[in-house]
Protein backbone atom coordinates (compact mmCIF):
# COMPACT_ATOMS: atom_id res chain seq x y z
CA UNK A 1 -21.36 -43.84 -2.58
CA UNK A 2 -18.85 -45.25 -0.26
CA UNK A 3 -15.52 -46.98 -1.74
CA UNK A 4 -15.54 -50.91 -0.97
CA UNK A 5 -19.16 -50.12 1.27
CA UNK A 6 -21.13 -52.84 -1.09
CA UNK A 7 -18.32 -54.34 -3.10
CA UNK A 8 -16.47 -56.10 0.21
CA UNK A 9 -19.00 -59.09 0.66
CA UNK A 10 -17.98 -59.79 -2.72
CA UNK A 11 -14.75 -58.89 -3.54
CA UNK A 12 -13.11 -61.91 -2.77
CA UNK A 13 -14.98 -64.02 -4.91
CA UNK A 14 -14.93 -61.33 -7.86
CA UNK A 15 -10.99 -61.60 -7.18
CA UNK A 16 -10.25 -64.83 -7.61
CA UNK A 17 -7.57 -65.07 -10.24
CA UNK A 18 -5.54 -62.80 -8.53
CA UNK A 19 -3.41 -66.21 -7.45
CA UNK A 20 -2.32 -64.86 -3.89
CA UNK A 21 0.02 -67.46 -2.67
CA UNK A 22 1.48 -66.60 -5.84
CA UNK A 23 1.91 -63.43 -4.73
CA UNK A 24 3.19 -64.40 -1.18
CA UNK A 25 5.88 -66.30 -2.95
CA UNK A 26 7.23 -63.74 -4.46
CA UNK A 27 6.65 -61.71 -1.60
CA UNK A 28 8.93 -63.74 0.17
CA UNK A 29 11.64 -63.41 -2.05
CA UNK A 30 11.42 -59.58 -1.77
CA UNK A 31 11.89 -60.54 2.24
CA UNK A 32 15.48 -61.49 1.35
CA UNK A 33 16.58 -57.94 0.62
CA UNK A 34 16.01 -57.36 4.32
CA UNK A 35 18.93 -56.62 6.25
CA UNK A 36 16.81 -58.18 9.66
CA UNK A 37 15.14 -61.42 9.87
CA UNK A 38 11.53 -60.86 9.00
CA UNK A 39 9.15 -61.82 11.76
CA UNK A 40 6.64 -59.48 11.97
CA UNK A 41 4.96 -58.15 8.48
CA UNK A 42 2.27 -55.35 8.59
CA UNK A 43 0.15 -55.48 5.34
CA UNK A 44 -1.14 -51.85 4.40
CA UNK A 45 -4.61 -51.45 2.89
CA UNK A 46 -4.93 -55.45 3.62
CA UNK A 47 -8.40 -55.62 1.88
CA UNK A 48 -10.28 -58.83 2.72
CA UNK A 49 -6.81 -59.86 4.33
CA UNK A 50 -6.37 -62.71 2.13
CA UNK A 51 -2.52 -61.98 2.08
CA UNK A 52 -2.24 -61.21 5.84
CA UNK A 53 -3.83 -64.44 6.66
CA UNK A 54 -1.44 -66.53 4.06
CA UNK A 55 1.51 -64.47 5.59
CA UNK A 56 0.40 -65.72 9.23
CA UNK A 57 -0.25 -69.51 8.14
CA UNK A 58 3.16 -69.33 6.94
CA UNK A 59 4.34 -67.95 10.75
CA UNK A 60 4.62 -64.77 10.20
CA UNK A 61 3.17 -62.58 12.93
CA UNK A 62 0.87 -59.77 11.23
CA UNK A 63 -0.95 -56.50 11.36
CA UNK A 64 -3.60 -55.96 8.62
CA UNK A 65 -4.51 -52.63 8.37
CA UNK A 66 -7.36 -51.03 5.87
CA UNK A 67 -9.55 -47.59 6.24
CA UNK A 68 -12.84 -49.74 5.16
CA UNK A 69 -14.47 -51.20 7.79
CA UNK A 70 -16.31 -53.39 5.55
CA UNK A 71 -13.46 -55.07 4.15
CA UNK A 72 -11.92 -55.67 7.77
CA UNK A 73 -15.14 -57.15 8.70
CA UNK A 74 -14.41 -59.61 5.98
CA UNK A 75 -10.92 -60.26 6.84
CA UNK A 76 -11.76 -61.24 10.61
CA UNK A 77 -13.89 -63.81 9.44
CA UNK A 78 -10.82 -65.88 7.80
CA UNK A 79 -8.82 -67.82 8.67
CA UNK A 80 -8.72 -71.66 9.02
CA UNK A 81 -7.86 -71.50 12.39
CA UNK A 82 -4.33 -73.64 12.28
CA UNK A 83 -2.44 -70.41 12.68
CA UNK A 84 0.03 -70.20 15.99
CA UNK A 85 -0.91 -66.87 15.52
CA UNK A 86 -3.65 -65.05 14.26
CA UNK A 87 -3.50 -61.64 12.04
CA UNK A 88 -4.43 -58.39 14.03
CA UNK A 89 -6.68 -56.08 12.19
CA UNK A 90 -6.55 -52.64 12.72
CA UNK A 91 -9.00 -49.49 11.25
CA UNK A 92 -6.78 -46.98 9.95
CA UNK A 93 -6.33 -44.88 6.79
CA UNK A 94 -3.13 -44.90 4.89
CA UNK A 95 -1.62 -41.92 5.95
CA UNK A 96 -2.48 -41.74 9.32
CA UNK A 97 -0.74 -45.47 10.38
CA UNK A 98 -0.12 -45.56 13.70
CA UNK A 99 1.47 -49.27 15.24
CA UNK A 100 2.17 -50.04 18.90
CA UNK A 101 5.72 -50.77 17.91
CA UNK A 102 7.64 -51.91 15.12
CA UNK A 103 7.75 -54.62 12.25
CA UNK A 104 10.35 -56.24 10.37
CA UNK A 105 8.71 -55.95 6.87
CA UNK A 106 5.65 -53.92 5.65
CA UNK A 107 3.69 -54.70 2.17
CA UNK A 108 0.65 -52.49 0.06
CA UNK A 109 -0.54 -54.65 -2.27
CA UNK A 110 -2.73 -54.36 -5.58
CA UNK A 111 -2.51 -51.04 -6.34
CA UNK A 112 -3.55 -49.96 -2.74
CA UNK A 113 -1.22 -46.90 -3.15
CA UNK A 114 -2.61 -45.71 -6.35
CA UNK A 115 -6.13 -45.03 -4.20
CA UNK A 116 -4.00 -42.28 -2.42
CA UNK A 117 -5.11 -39.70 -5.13
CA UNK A 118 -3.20 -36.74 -2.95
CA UNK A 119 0.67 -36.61 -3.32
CA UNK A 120 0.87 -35.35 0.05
CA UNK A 121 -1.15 -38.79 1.12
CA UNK A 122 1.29 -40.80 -0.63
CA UNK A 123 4.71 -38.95 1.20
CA UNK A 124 2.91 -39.07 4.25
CA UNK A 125 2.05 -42.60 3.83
CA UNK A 126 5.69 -43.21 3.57
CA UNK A 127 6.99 -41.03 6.54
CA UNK A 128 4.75 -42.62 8.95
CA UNK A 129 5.96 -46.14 7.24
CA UNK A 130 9.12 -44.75 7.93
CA UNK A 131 8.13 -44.65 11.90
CA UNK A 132 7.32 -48.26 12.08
CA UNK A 133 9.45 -50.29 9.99
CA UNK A 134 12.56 -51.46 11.94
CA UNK A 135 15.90 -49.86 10.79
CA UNK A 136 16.97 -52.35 8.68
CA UNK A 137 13.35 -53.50 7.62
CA UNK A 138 12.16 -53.79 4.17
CA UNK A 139 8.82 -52.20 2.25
CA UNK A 140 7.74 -53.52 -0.80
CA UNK A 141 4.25 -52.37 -2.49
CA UNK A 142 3.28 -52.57 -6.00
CA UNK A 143 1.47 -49.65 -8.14
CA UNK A 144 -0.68 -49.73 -11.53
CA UNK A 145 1.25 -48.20 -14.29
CA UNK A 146 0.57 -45.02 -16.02
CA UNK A 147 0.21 -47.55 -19.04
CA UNK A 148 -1.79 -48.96 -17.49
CA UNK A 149 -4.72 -46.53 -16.09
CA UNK A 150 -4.28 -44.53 -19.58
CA UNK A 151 -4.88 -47.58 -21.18
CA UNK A 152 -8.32 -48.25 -19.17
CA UNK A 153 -9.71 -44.94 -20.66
CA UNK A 154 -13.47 -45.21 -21.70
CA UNK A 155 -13.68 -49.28 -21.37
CA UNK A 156 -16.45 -51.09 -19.90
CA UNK A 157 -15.69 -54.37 -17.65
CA UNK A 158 -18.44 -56.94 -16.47
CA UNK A 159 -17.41 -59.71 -13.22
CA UNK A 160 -20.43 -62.03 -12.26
CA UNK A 161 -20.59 -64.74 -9.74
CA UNK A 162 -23.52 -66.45 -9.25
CA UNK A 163 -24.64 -64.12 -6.90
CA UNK A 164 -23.06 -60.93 -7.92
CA UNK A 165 -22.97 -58.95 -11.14
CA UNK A 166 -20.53 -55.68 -11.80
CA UNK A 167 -20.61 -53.42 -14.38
CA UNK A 168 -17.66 -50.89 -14.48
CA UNK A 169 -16.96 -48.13 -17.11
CA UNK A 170 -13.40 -46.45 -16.21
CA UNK A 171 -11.86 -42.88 -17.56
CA UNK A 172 -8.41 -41.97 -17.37
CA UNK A 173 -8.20 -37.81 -17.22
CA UNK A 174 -4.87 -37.15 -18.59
CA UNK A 175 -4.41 -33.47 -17.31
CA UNK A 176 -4.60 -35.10 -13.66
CA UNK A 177 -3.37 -38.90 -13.94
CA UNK A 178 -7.11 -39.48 -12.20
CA UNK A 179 -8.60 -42.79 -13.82
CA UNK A 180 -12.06 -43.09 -12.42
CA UNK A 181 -13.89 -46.46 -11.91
CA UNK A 182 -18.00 -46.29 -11.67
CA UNK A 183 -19.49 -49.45 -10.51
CA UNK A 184 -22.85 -50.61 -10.74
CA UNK A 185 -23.29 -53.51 -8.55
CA UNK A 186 -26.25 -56.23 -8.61
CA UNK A 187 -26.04 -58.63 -5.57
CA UNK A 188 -28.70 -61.54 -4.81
CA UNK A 189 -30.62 -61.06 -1.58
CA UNK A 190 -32.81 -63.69 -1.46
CA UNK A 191 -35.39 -64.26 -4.34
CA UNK A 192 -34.28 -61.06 -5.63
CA UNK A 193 -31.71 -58.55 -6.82
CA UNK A 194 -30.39 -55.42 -5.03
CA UNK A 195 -29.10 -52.32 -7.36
CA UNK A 196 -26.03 -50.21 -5.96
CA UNK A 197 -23.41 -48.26 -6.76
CA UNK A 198 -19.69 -47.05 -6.16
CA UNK A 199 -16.84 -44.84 -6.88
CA UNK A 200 -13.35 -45.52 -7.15
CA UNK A 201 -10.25 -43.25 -8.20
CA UNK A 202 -6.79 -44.04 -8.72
CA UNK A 203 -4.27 -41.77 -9.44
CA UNK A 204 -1.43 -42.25 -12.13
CA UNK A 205 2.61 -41.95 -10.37
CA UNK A 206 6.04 -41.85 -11.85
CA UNK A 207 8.59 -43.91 -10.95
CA UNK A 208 10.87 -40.74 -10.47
CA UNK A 209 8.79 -39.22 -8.02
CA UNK A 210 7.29 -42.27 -5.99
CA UNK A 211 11.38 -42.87 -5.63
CA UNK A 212 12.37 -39.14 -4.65
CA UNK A 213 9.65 -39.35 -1.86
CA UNK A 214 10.71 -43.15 0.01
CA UNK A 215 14.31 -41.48 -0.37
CA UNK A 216 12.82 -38.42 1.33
CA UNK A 217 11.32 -40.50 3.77
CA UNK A 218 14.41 -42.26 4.79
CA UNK A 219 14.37 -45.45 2.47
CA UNK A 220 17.75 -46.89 1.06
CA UNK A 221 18.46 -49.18 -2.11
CA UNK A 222 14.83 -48.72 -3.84
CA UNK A 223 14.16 -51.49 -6.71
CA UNK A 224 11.84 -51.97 -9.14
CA UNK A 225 10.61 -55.48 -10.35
CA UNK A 226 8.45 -56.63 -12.99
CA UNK A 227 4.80 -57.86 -12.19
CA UNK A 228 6.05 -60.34 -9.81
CA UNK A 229 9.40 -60.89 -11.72
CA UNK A 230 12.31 -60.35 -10.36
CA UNK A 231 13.74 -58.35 -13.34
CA UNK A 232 13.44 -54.68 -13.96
CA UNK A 233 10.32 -53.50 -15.58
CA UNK A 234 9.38 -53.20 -19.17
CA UNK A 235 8.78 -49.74 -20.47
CA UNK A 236 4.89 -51.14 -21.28
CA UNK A 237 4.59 -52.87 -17.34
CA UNK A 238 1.29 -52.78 -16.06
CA UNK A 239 2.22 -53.79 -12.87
CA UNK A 240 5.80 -52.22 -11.09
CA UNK A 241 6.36 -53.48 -7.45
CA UNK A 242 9.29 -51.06 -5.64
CA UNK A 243 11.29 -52.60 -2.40
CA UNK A 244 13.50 -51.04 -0.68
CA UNK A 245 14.96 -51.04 3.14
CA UNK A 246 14.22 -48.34 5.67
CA UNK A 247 17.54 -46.24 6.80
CA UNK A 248 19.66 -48.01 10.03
CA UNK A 249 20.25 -44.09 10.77
């Protein structure tokens, strides 16, 4: 059972109040912390690339990069095709990034980090960040809140479209900050309905250490905002987005 194998030719449309030029707005105010004008953005575990392409149709030059092939498959096929320039998709994992060069600004999105269920994945994730965003440059991702996953513990969810139906039961393992998601999955083929599953895990992380590692990796003036609020966040936050500027050493 493959993570995002069946769910990508649906996840956009079981996404849709996730409000992402909300999101790019306030991505864009993040941008202002940067110490270089922000031109090029990479967006890390991009998904179905619906922020990469907003980013480009505002003129951004970007790199979307995601370890499922299925959701970059997805992504390619967006796009209105008014941008100067279109997004550049890349098939990469996390912790193994590896750009041509370097770019101004680099975002994670939705709990993209919290899938790196390894602590070494996460501080490796951040050194090779490190590598290829300009001195100067700013990184901004957001995480799901310990509050958060413990609070999913032994729920069940249901998203439908009218072609899709998801069924997901979640447990939150306290010992190892592991919250588990099993999906059962009903998509319309035709006259009739196909069955499968997946697995997802994401693990719980502290503030304290998610901030000891960027510092370890070279990252300067680390912030924490509210879900998309520029104010800190509230000790019950579901959401807590960090930015902060890589080194000019």
């Amino acid at each position: 059972m493959n993570c995002y194998h069946t769910l990508a030719a649906s996840y956009d449309q079981l996404t849709e109040d996730v409000q992402y030029e909300n999101l790019v707005d306030f991505l864009e105010k993040l941008f202002r912390r940067s110490r270089i004008p922000v031109k090029t953005v990479l967006d890390l575990a991009c998904g179905t690339g619906s922020v990469t392409w907003l980013l480009a149709a505002r003129g951004y030059e970007t790199i979307g990069v995601d370890g499922s092939e299925e959701m970059l498959c997805a992504a390619a096929q967006k796009g209105k095709g008014d941008e100067s320039m279109p997004p550049i998709f890349l098939h990469q994992s996390m912790p193994k990034l590896d750009l041509y060069g370097t770019v101004d600004a680099a975002v994670c999105c939705l709990d993209s980090l919290n899938y790196l269920t390894d602590p070494r994945e996460v501080r490796r994730t951040f050194e090779r960040l490190h590598l290829f965003v300009a001195p100067g440059g700013v990184l901004i991702f957001d995480i799901n809140s310990r509050c958060k996953l413990e609070s999913l513990n032994d729920q069940v969810f249901l998203d439908e479209t009218e072609d899709t139906y998801c069924v997901w039961r979640t447990e939150f393992a306290r010992h190892t900050g592991l919250c588990t998601y099993w999906m059962d999955i009903f998509q319309k083929r035709g006259g009739a309905w196909q069955r499968s599953a997946e697995v997802h895990r994401e693990r719980a992380y502290s503030v304290e250490e998610l901030m000891q590692w960027l510092t370890e990796a070279g990252f300067e003036d680390i912030r924490l905002c509210g879900d998309r609020k520029l104010r800190p966040p509230k000790a019950d936050e579901q959401r807590i987005f960090f930015s902060c500027r890589r080194s000019q050493l």
